[in-house]
Protein backbone atom coordinates (compact mmCIF):
# COMPACT_ATOMS: atom_id res chain seq x y z
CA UNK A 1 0.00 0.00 0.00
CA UNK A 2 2.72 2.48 0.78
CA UNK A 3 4.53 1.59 -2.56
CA UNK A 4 1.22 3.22 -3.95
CA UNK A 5 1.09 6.13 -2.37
CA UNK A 6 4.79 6.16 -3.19
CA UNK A 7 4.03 5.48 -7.09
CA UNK A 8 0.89 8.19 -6.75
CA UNK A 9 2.97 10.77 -5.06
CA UNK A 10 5.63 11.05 -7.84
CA UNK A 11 2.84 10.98 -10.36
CA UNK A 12 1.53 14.39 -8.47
CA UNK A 13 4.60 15.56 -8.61
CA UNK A 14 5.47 15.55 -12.16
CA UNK A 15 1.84 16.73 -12.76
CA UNK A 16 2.50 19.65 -10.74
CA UNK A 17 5.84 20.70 -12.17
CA UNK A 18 5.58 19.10 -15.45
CA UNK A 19 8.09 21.18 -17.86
CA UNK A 20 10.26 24.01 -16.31
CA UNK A 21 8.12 24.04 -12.97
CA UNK A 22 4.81 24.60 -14.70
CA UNK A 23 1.46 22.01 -13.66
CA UNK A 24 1.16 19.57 -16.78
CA UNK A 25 -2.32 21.12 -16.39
CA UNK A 26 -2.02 24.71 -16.73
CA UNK A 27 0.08 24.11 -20.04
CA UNK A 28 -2.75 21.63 -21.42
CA UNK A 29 -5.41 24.42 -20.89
CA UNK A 30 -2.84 27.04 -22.45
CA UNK A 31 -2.59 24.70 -25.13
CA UNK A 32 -6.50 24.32 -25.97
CA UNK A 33 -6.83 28.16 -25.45
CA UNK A 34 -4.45 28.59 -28.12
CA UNK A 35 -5.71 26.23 -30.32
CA UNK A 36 -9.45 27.78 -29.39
CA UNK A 37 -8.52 31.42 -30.95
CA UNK A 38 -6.80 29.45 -34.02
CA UNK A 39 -10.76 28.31 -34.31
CA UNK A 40 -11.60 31.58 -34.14
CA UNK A 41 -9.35 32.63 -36.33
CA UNK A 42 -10.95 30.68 -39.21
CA UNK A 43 -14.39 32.50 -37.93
CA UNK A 44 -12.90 35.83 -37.62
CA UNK A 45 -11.56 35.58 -41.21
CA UNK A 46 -15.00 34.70 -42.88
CA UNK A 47 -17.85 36.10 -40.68
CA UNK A 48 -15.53 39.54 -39.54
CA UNK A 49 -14.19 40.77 -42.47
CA UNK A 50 -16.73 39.49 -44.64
CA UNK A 51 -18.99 41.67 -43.14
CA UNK A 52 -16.51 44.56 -43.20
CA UNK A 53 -16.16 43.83 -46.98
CA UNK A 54 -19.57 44.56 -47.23
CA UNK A 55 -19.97 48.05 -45.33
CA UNK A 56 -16.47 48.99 -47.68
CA UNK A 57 -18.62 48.15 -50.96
CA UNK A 58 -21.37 50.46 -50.49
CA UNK A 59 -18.88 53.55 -50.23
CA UNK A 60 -18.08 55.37 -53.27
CA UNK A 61 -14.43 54.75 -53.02
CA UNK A 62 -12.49 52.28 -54.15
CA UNK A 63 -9.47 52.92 -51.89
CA UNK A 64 -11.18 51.33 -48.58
CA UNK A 65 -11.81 48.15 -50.71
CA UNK A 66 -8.21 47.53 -51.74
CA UNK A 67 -6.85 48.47 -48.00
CA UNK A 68 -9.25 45.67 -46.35
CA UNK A 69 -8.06 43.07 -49.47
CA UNK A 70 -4.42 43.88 -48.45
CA UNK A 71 -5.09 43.66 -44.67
CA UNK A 72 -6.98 40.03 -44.31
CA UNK A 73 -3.87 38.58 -43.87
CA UNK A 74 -2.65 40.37 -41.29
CA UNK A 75 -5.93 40.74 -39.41
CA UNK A 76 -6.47 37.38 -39.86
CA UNK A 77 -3.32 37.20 -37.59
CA UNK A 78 -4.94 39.13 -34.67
CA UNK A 79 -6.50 35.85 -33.15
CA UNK A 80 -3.42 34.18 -33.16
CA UNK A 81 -1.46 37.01 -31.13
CA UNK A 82 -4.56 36.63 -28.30
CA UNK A 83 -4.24 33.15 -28.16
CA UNK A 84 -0.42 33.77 -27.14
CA UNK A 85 -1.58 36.33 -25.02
CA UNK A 86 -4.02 34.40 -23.16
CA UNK A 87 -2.43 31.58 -23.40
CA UNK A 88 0.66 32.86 -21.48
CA UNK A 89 -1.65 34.27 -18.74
CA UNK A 90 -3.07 31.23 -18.11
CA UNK A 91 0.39 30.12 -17.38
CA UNK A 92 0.92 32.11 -14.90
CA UNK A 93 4.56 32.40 -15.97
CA UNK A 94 7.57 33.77 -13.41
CA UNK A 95 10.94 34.71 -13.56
CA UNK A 96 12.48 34.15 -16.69
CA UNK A 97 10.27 32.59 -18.62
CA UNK A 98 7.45 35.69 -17.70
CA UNK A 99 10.12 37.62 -19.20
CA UNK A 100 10.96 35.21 -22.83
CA UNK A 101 6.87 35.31 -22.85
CA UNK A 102 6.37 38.95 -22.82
CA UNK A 103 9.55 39.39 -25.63
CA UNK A 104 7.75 37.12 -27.90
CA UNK A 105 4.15 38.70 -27.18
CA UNK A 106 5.54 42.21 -27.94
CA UNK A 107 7.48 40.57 -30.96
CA UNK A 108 3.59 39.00 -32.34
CA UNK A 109 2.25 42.81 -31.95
CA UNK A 110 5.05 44.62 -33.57
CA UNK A 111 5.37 41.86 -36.34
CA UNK A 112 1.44 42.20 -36.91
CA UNK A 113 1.46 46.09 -36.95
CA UNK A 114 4.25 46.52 -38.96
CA UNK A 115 2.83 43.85 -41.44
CA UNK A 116 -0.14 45.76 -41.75
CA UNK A 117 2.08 49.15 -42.44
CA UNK A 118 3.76 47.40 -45.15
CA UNK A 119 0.64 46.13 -46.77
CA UNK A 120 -1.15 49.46 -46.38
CA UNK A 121 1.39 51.22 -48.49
CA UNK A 122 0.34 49.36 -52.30
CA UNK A 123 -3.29 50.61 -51.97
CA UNK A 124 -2.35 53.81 -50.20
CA UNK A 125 0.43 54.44 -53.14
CA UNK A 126 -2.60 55.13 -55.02
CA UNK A 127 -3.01 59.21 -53.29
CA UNK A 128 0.83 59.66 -53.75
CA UNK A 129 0.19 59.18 -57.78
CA UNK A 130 -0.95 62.93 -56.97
CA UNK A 131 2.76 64.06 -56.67
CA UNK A 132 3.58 63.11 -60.48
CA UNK A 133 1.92 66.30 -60.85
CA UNK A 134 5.34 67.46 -59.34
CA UNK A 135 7.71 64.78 -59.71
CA UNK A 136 8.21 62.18 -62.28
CA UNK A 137 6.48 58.98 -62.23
CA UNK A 138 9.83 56.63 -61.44
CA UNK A 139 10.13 58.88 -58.94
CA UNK A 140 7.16 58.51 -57.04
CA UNK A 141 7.79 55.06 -57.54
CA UNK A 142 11.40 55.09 -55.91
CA UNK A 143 9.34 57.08 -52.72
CA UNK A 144 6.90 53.88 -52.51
CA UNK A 145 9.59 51.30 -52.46
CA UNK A 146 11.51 53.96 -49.73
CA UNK A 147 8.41 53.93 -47.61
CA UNK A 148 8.69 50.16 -47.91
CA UNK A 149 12.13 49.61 -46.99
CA UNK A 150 11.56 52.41 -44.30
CA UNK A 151 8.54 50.69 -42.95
CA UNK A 152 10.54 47.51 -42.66
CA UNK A 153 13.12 48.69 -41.53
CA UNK A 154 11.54 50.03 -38.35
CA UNK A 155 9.40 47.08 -37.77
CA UNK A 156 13.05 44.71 -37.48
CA UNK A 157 14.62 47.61 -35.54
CA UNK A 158 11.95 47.43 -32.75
CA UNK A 159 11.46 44.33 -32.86
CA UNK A 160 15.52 43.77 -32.14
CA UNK A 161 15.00 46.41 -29.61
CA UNK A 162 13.05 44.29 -27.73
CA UNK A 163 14.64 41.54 -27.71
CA UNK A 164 17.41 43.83 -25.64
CA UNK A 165 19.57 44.38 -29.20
CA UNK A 166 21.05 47.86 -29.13
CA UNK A 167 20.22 49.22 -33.02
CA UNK A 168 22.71 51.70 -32.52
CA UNK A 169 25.53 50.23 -32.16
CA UNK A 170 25.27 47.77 -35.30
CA UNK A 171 24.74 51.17 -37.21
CA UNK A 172 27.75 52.36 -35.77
CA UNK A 173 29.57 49.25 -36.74
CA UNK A 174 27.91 48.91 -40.05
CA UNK A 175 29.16 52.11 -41.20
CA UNK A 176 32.84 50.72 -40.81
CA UNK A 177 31.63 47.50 -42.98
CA UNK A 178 30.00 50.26 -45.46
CA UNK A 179 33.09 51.82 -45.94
CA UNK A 180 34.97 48.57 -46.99
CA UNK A 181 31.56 47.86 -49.02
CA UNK A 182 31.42 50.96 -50.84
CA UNK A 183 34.86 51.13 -52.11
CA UNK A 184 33.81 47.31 -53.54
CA UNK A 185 30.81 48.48 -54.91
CA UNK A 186 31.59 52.23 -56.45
CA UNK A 187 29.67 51.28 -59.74
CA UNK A 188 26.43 50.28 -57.91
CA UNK A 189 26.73 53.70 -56.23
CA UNK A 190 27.22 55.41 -59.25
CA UNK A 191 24.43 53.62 -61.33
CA UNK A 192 22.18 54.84 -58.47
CA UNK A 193 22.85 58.51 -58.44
CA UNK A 194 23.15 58.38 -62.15
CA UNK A 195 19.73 56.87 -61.82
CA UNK A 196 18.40 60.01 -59.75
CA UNK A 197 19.66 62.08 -61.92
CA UNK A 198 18.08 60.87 -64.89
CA UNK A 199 15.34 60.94 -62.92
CA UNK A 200 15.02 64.61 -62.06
CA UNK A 201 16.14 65.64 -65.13
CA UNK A 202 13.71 64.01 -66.63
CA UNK A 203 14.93 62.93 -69.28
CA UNK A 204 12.82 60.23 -70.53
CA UNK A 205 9.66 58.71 -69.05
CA UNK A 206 8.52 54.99 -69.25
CA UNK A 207 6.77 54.02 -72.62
CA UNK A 208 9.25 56.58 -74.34
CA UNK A 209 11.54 55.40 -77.55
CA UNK A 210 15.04 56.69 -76.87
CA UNK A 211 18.47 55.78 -78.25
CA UNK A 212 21.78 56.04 -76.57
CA UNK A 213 24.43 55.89 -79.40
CA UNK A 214 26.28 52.52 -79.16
CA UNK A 215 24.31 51.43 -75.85
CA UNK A 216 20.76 50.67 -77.25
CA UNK A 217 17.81 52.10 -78.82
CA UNK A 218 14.14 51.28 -77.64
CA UNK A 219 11.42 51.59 -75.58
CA UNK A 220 11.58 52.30 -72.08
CA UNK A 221 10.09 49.89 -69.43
CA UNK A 222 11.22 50.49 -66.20
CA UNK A 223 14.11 53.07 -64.31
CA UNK A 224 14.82 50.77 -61.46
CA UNK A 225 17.59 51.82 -58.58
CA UNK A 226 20.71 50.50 -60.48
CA UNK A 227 19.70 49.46 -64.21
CA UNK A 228 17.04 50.45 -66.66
CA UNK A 229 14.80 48.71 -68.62
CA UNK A 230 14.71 49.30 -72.60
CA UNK A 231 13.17 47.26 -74.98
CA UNK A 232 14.50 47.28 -78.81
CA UNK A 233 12.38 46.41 -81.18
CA UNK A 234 12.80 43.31 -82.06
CA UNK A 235 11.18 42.86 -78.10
CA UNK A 236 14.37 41.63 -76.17
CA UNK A 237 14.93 43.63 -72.95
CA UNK A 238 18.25 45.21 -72.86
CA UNK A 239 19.27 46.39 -69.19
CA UNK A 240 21.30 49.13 -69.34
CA UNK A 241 23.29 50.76 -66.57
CA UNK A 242 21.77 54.01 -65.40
CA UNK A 243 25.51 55.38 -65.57
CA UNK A 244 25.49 54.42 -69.26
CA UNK A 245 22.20 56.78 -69.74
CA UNK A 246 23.63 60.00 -67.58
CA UNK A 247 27.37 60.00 -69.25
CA UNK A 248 25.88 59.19 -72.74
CA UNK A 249 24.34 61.86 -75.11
CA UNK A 250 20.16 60.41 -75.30
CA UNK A 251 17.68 61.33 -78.17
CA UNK A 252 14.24 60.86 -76.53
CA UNK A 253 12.14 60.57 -79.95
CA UNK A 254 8.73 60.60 -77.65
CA UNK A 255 9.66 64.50 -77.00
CA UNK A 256 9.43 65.60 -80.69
CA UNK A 257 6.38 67.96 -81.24
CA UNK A 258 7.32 67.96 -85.37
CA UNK A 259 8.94 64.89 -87.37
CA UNK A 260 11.31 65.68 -89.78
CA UNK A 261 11.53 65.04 -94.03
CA UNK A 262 14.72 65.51 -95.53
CA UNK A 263 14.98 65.01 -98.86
CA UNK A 264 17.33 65.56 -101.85
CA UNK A 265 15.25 65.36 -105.31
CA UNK A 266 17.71 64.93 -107.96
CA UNK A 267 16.20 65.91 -111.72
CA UNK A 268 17.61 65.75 -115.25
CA UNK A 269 19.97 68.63 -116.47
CA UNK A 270 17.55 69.00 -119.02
CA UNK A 271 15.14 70.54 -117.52
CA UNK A 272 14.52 73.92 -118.26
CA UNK A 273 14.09 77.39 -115.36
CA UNK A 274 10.31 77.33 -115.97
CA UNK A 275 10.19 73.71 -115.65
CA UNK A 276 11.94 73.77 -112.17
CA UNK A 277 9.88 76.31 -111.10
CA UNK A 278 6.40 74.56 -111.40
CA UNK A 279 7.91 71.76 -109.41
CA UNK A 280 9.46 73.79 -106.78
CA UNK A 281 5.85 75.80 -106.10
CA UNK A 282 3.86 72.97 -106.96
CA UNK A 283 5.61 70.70 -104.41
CA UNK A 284 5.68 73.55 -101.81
CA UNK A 285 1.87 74.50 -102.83
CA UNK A 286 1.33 70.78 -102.16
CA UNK A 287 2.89 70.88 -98.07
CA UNK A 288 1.68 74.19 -97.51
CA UNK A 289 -2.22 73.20 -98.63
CA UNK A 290 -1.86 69.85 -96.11
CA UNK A 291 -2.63 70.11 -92.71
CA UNK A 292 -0.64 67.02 -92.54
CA UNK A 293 2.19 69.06 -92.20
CA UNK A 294 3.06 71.94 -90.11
CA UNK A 295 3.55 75.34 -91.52
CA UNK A 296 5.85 78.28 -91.07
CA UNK A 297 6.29 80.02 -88.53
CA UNK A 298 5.48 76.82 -86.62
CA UNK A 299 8.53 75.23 -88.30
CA UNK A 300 10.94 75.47 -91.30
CA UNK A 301 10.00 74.23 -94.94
CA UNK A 302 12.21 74.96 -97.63
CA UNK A 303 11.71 74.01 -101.24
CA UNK A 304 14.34 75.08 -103.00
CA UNK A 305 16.90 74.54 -105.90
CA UNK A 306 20.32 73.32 -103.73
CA UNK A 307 22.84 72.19 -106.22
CA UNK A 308 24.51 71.22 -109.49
CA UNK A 309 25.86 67.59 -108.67
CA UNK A 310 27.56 65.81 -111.58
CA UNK A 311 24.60 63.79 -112.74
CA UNK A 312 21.36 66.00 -111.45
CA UNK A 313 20.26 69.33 -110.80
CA UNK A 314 19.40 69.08 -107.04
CA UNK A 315 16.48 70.00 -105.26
CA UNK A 316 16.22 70.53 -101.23
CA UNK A 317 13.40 69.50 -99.65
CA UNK A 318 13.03 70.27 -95.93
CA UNK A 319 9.96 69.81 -93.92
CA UNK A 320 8.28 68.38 -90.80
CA UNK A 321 5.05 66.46 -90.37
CA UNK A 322 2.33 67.10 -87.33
CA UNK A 323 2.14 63.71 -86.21
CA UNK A 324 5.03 61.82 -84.70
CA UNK A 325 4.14 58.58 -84.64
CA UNK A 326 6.49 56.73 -86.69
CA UNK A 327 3.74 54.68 -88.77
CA UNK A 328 1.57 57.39 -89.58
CA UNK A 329 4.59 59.08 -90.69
CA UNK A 330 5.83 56.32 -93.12
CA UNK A 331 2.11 56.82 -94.90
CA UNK A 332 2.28 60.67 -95.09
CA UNK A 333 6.27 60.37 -96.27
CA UNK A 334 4.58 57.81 -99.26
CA UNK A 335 2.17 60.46 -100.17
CA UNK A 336 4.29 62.91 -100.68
CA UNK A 337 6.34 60.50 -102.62
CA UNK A 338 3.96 59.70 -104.79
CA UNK A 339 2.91 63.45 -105.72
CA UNK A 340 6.27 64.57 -106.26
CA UNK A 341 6.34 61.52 -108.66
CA UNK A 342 3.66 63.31 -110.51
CA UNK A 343 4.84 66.39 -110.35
CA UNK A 344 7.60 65.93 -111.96
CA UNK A 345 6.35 63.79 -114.70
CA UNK A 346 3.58 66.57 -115.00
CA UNK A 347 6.42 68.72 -115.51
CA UNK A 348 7.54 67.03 -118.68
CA UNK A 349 11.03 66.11 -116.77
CA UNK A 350 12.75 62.77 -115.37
CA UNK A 351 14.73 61.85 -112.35
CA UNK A 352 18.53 61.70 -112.76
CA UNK A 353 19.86 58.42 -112.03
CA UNK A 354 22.04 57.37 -111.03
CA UNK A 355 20.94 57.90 -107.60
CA UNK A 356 21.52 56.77 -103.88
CA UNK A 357 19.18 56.26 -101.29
CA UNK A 358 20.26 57.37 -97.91
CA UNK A 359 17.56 56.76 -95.07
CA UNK A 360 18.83 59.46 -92.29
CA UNK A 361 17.63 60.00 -88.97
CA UNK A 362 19.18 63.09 -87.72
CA UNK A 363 20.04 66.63 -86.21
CA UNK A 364 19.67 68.89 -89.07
CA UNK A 365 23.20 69.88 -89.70
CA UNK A 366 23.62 66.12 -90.55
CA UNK A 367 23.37 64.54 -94.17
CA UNK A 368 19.78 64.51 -95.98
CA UNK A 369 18.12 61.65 -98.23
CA UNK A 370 18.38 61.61 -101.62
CA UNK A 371 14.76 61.07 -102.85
CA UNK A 372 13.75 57.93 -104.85
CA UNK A 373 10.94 58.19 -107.19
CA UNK A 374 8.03 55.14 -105.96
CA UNK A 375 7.36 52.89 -108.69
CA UNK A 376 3.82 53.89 -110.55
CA UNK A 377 0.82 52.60 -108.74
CA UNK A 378 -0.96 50.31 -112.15
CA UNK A 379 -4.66 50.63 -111.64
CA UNK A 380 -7.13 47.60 -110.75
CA UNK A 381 -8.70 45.94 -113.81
């Protein structure tokens, strides 16, 4: 009989101070309590916020809509940080352990809050799209992904704070490790100021066509902190050091108001004064009477006799088009072709041959193109 009492005694024992002193129990009931608000949790996720959801579609608004889509996960956390909470009170923890419990509590909240923060700051980027009325797009951008990194930043540095880590000090010692970094990583540092710069000198956008002589020649996709984002033509993404764009002379072909014709109309020596005349008005009649085209004082146009080469008397023509856009400008280039074509024939005179063509895309000082007559359109039996 004793040796059960003996048996039932230890059995009390361990039962009362189970793991690190605490009643097998107390920690059983923590346990279920826990697992209780996990329950909840579930129940919290769909009843809650589904109800929420509801109040937020009847506004007018769309902002309060995306903030509660971006904030069910971390609300959906909230039951699990009281379950800890109550959890550890049912413990009835000393000592020690009271004070691990409360670091890891405080940890939950921060984590939670700071979570929220982070996911608050997609939907909310939505109001600082008003600054682009002062700053450029990618740079509103770069301010998101700062108030991001900021946002994070604080979250780890109080959380480390609790946990008894002094931030300051791994600054301090992190600005000797910069140093050593920094003189390792000069062209990352220079790609990202080059990158700022760029940016506030705005001197392309996303969606613009550039080209950088001997770097590339595209479309712009993204300005990102060290590289940028252009895609040629043929599609393939090309990413191009921001320090390339900033030392580099860039033509941003999005910025034209006018696009340029150049053109060097070479005719037979033949030809007589009068007959060089009705071209030259006729063609200029012809640009001047088009709304296509933009007229003086807006821009330059010249139609004029330039030179005598050695098979040709030659013919400047210099003008620019309203419209910029590169296909509509191939169409209005063809009709202008084509009536110059006629004109000249209407003239009684040929084209000299032979010719070159020379397709130039230029500053004005540069080399113009020698026009080609198009082939005669045959009409449709």
């Amino acid at each position: 009989m004793d040796s059960w009492k003996t048996f039932w005694a230890v059995v009390v024992n361990v039962w009362e101070n189970g793991l690190y002193g605490i009643d097998i129990g107390r920690i059983t009931v923590a346990v279920f309590i826990f697992l209780g608000f996990l329950i909840i949790r579930r129940l919290f996720s769909r009843i809650v916020i589904h109800r929420i959801s509801l109040l937020t579609q009847k506004t007018s608004t769309p902002l309060d809509d995306k903030a509660l889509e971006v904030l069910q996960k971390p609300a959906s956390f909230i039951p699990v940080v009281l379950g800890v909470y109550f959890a550890i009170e049912h413990l009835n923890l000393s000592g020690k352990l009271e004070a691990f419990s409360d670091r890891v509590l405080r940890s939950l909240i921060v984590f939670v809050i700071f979570w929220a923060l982070v996911s608050l700051v997609r939907p909310l980027s939505a109001l600082m799209r008003g600054l682009e009325k002062v700053f450029t797009t990618p740079m509103v951008d770069w301010l998101i992904k700062a108030v991001n990194i900021a946002f994070i930043f604080i979250g780890g540095a109080t959380i480390l704070e609790i946990w008894g880590i002094r931030i300051g000090p791994i600054i301090a010692g992190l600005g000797l490790f910069g140093v050593a970094v920094a003189l390792g990583a000069q062209d990352l540092f220079k790609n990202l100021i080059s990158g700022i710069l760029v940016i506030v000198e705005k001197r392309f956008h996303p969606g613009d066509w550039i080209r950088v002589k001997g770097v590339v020649e595209g479309t712009v996709e993204t300005i990102g902190f060290r590289s940028t984002v252009v895609r040629r033509f043929d599609k393939a993404p090309v990413y191009v050091p921001n320090s390339k764009l900033s030392d580099n002379s860039a033509i941003n072909f999005s910025a034209m108001t006018h696009r340029r014709i150049y053109w060097i109309i070479g005719v037979e020596y033949r030809a007589t004064v009068e007959q060089l005349r009705i071209i030259r008005d006729r063609i200029e009649a012809y640009i001047l009477g088009s709304e296509a085209f933009a007229h003086p004082p807006e821009v330059s146009t010249f139609v004029r006799i330039d030179r005598f080469s050695d098979s040709s008397i030659d013919m400047m023509l210099y003008c620019f088009t309203r419209t910029t856009e590169w296909g509509e400008w191939l169409e209005l280039k063809e009709q202008l072709a084509y009536r110059i074509k006629e004109i000249v024939e209407e003239a009684g005179v040929g084209f000299a041959f032979p010719s070159q063509s020379l397709y130039v895309e230029s500053l004005p000082n540069e080399s113009p193109e020698v026009f080609v007559p198009p082939e005669e359109r045959k009409p449709i039996s």
